[in-house]
C-alpha atoms as a PDB file:
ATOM      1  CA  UNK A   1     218.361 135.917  63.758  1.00  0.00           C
ATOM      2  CA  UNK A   2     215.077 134.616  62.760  1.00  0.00           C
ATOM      3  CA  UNK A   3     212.371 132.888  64.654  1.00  0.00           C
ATOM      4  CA  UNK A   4     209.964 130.653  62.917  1.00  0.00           C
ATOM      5  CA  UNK A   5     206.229 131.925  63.081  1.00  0.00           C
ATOM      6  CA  UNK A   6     204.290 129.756  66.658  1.00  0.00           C
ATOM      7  CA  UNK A   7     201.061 130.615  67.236  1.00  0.00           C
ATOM      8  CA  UNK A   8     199.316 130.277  70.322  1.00  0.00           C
ATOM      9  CA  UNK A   9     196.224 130.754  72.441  1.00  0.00           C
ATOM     10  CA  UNK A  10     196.222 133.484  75.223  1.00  0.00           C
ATOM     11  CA  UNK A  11     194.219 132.309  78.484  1.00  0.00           C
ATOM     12  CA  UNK A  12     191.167 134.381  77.306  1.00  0.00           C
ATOM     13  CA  UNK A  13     190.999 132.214  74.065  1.00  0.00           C
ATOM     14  CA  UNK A  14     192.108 134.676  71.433  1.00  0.00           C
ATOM     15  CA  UNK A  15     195.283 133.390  69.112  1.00  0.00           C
ATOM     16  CA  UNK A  16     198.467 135.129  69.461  1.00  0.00           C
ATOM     17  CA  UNK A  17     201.129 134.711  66.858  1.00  0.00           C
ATOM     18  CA  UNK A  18     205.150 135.473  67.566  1.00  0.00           C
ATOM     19  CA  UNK A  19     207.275 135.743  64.908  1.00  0.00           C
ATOM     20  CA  UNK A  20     210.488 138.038  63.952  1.00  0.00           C
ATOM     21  CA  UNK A  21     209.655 141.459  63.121  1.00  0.00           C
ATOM     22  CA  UNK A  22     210.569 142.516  59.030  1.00  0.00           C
ATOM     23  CA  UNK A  23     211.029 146.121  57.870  1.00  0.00           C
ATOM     24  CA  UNK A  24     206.807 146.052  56.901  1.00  0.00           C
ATOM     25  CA  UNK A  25     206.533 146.167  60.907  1.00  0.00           C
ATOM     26  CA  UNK A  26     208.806 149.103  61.750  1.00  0.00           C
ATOM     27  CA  UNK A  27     205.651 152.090  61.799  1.00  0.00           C
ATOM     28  CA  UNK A  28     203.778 149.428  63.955  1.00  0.00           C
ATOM     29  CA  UNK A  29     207.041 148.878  66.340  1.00  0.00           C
ATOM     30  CA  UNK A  30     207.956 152.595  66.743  1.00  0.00           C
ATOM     31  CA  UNK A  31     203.791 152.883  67.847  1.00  0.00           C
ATOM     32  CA  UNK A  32     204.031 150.126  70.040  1.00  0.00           C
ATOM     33  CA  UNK A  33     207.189 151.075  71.532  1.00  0.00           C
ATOM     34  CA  UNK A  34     205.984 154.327  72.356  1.00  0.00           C
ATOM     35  CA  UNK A  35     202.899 153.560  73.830  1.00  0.00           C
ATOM     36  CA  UNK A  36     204.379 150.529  76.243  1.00  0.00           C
ATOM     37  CA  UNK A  37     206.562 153.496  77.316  1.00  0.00           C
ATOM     38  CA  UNK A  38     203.692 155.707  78.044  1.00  0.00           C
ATOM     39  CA  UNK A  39     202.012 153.333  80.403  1.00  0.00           C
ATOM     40  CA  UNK A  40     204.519 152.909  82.509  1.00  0.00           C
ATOM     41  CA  UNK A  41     207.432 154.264  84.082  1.00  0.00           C
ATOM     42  CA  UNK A  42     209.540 150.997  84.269  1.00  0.00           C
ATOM     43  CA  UNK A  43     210.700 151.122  80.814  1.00  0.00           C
ATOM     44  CA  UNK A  44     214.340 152.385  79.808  1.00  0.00           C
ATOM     45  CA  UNK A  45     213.407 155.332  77.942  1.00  0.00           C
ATOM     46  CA  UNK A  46     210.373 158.093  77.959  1.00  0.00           C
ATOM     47  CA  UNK A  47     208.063 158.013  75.324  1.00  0.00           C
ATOM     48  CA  UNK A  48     209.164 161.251  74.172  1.00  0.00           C
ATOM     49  CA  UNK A  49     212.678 159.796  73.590  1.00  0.00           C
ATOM     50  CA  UNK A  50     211.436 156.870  71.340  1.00  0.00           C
ATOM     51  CA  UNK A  51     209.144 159.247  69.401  1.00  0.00           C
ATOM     52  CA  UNK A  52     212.753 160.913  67.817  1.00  0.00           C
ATOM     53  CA  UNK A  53     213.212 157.496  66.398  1.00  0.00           C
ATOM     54  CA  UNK A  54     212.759 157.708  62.748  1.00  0.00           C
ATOM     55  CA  UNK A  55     211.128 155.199  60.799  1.00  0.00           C
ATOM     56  CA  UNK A  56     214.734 154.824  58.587  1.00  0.00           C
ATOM     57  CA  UNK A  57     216.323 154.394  61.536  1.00  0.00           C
ATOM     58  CA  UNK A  58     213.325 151.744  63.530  1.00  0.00           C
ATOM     59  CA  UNK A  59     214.095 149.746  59.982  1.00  0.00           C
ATOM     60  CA  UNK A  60     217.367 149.569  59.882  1.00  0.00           C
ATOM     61  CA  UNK A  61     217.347 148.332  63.554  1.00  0.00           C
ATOM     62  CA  UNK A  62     214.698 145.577  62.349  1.00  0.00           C
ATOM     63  CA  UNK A  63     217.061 144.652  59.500  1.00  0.00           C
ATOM     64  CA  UNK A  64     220.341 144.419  61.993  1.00  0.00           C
ATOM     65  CA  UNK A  65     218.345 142.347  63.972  1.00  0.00           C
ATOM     66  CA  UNK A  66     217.063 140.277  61.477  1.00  0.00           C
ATOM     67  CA  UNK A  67     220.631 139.826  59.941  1.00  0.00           C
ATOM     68  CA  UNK A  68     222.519 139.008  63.154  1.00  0.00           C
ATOM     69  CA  UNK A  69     223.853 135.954  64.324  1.00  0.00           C
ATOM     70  CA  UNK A  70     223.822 137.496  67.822  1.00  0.00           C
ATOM     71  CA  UNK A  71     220.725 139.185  68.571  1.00  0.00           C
ATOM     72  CA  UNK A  72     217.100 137.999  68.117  1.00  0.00           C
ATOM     73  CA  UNK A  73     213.548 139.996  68.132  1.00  0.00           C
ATOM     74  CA  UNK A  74     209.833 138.493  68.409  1.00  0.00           C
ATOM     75  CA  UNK A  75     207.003 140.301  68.610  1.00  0.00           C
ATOM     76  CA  UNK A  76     203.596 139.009  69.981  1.00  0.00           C
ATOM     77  CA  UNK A  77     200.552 140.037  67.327  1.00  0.00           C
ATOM     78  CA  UNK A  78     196.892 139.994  68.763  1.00  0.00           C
ATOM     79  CA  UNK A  79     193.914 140.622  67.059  1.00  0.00           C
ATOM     80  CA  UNK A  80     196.252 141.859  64.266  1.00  0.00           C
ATOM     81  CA  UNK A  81     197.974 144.595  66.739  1.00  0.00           C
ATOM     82  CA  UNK A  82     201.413 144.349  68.298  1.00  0.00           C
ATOM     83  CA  UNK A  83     200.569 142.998  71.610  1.00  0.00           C
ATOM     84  CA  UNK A  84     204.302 142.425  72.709  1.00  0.00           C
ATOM     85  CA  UNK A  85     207.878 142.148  72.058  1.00  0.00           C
ATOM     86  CA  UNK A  86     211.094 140.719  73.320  1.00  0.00           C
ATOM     87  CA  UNK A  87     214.852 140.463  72.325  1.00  0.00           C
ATOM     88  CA  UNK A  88     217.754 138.688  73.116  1.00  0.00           C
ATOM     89  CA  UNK A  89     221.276 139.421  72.703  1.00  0.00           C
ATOM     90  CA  UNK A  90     223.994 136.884  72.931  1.00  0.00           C
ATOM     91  CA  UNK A  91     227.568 137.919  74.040  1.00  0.00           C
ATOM     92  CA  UNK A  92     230.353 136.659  71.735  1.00  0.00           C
ATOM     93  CA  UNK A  93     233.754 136.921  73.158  1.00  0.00           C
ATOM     94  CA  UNK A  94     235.905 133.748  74.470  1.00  0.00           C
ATOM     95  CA  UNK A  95     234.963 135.084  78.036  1.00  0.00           C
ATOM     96  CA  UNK A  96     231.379 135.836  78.177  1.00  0.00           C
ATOM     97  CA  UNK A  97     229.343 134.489  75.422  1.00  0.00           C
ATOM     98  CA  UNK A  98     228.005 131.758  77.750  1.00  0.00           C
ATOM     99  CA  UNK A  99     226.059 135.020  78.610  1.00  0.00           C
ATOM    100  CA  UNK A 100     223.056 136.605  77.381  1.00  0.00           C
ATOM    101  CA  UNK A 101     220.600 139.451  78.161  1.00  0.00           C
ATOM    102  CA  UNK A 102     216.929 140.081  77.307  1.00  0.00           C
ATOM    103  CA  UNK A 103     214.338 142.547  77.217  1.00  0.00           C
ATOM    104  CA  UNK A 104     210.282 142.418  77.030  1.00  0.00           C
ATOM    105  CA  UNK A 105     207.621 144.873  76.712  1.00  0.00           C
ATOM    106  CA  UNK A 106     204.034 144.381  76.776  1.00  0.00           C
ATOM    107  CA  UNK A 107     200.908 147.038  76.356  1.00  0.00           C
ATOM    108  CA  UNK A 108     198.973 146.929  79.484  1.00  0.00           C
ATOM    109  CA  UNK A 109     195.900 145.637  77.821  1.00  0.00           C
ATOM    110  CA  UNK A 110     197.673 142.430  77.203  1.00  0.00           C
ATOM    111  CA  UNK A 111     199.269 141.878  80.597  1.00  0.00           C
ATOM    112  CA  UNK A 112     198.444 138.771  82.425  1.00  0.00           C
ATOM    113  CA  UNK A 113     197.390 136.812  79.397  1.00  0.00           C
ATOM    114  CA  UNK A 114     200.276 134.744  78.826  1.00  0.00           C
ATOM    115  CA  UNK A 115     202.199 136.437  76.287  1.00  0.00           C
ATOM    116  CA  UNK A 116     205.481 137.609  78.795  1.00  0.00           C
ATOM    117  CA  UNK A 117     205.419 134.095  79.865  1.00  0.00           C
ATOM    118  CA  UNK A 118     205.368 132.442  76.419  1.00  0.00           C
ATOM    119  CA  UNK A 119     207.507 135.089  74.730  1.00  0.00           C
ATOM    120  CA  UNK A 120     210.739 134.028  77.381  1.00  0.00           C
ATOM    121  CA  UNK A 121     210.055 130.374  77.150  1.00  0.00           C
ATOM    122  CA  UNK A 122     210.787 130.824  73.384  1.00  0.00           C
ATOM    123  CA  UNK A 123     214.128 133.347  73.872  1.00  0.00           C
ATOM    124  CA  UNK A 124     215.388 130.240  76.848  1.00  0.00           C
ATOM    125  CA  UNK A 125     214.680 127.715  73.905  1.00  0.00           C
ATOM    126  CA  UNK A 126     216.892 129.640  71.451  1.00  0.00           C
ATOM    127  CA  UNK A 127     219.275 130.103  74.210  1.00  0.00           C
ATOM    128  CA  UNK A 128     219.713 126.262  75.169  1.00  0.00           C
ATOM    129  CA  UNK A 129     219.778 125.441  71.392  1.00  0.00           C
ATOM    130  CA  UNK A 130     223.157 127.460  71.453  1.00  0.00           C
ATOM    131  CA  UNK A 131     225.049 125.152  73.436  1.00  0.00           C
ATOM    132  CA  UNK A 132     227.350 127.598  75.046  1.00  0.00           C
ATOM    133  CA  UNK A 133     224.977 129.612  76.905  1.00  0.00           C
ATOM    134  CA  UNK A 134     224.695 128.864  80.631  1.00  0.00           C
ATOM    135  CA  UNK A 135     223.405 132.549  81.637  1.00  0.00           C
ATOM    136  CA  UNK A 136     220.440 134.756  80.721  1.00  0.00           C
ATOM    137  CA  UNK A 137     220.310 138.299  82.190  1.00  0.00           C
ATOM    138  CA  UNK A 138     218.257 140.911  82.792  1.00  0.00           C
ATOM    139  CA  UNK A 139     217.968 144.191  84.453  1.00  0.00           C
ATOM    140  CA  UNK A 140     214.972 145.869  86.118  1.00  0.00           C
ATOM    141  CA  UNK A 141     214.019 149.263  87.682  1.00  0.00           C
ATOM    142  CA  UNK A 142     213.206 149.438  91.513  1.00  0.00           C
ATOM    143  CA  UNK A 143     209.590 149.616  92.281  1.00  0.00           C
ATOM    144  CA  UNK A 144     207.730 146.955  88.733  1.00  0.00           C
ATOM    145  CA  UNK A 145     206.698 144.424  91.255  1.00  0.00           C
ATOM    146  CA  UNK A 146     204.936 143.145  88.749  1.00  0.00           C
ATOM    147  CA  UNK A 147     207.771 142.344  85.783  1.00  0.00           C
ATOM    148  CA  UNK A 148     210.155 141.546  89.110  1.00  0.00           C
ATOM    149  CA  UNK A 149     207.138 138.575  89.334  1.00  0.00           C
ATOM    150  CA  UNK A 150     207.407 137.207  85.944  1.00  0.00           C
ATOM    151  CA  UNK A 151     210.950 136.977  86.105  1.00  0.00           C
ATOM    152  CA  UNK A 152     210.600 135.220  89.213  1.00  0.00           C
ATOM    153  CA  UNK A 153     208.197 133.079  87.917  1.00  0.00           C
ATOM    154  CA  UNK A 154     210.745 132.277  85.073  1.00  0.00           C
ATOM    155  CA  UNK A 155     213.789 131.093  87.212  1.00  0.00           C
ATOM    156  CA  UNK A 156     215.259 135.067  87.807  1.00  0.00           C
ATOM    157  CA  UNK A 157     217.329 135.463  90.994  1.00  0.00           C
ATOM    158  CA  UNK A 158     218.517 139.256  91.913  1.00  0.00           C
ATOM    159  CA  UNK A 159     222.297 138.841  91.138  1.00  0.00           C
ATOM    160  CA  UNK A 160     223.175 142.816  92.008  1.00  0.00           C
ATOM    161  CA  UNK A 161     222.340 146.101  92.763  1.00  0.00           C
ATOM    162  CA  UNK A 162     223.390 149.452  90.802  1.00  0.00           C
ATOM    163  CA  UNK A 163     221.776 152.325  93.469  1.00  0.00           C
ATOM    164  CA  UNK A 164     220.505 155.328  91.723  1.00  0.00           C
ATOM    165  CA  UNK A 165     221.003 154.187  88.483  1.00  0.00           C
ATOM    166  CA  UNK A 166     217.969 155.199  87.004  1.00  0.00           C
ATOM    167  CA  UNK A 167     216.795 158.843  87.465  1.00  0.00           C
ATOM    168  CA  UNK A 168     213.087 159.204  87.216  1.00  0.00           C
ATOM    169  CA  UNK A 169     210.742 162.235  85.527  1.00  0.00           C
ATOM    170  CA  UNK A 170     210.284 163.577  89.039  1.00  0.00           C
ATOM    171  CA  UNK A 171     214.161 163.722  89.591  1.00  0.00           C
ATOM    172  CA  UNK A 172     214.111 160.871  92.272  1.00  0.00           C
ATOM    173  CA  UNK A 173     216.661 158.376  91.851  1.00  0.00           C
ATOM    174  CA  UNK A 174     215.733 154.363  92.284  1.00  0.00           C
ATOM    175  CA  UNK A 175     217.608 151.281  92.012  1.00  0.00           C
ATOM    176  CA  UNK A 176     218.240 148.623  89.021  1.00  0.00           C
ATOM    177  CA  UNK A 177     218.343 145.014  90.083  1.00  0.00           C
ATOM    178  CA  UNK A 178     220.432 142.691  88.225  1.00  0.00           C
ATOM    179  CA  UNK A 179     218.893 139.345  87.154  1.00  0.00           C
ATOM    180  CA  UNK A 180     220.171 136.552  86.411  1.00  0.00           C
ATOM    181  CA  UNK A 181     218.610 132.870  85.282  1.00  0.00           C
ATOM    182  CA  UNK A 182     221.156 129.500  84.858  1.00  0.00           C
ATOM    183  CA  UNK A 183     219.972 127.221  82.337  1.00  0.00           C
END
């Protein structure tokens, strides 16, 4: 899917521009990607992970994304540097595609500017202009207060538990909360 360019202004002033990531973008994404998931542990994967990602493979991801009917990517540029980026992913079967589920990353730099809140107000839009979806969902790991606040902010309730589900790099195991938000 494609989202038409919006730009906006971040609460320091600057201009921030979303749009749908093309194939030109992939070297930035697979940098940005792996840098969110250096500054923090909350992410699904470790940097280390994401640096094994080719560049073939970060475009062909862009281009499946891009091509879908089902699954949507923006990214957030900033002074002309990937900022942040989001995606979300409708289900399509008789029985669940009144569901979908997102993701959002953001470099620390850029936190608290606007962007997370902007970037989901834009994925609910494309969601509501579906018709059929009624559900947005998202999961988080135990201990990001400060994502668990945005998606608070943003109409999130904690739906479910899965205990131990995510093992971290000191071999402790924490929770993931399930989110969901009703349009």
């Amino acid at each position: 899917m494609v989202f038409k360019k919006k730009e906006f202004k971040l609460k320091d002033g600057r201009k921030a521009v979303l749009h749908t990531p093309s194939e030109d973008d992939a070297e930035d994404m697979l940098q940005f990607i792996v840098k969110a998931s250096s500054e923090t542990d909350f992410l699904m994967r470790f940097p280390e992970e994401l640096a094994e990602v080719t560049l073939d493979q970060e475009r062909a991801f862009i281009q499946e994304s891009y091509d879908s009917e089902n699954r949507m990517m923006i990214i957030c540029f900033v002074d002309g540097r990937i900022a942040g980026s989001c995606q979300i992913s409708f289900c399509t079967r008789k029985k669940d595609r009144h569901r979908a589920s997102v993701a959002i990353a953001l470099l620390q730099e850029f936190w608290n500017l606007g962007i997370g809140t902007r970037m989901f107000e834009e994925m609910f839009q494309v969601a509501g202009e579906r018709g059929d979806v009624r559900q947005i969902e998202l999961d988080f790991i135990e201990g990001n207060k400060r994502a668990r606040g945005l998606y608070e902010k943003m109409g999130f309730r904690i739906t479910g538990i899965k205990p131990d589900a995510i093992r971290m790099r000191d071999g402790s195991f924490v929770n993931e909360y399930m989110m969901v938000k009703w349009l």
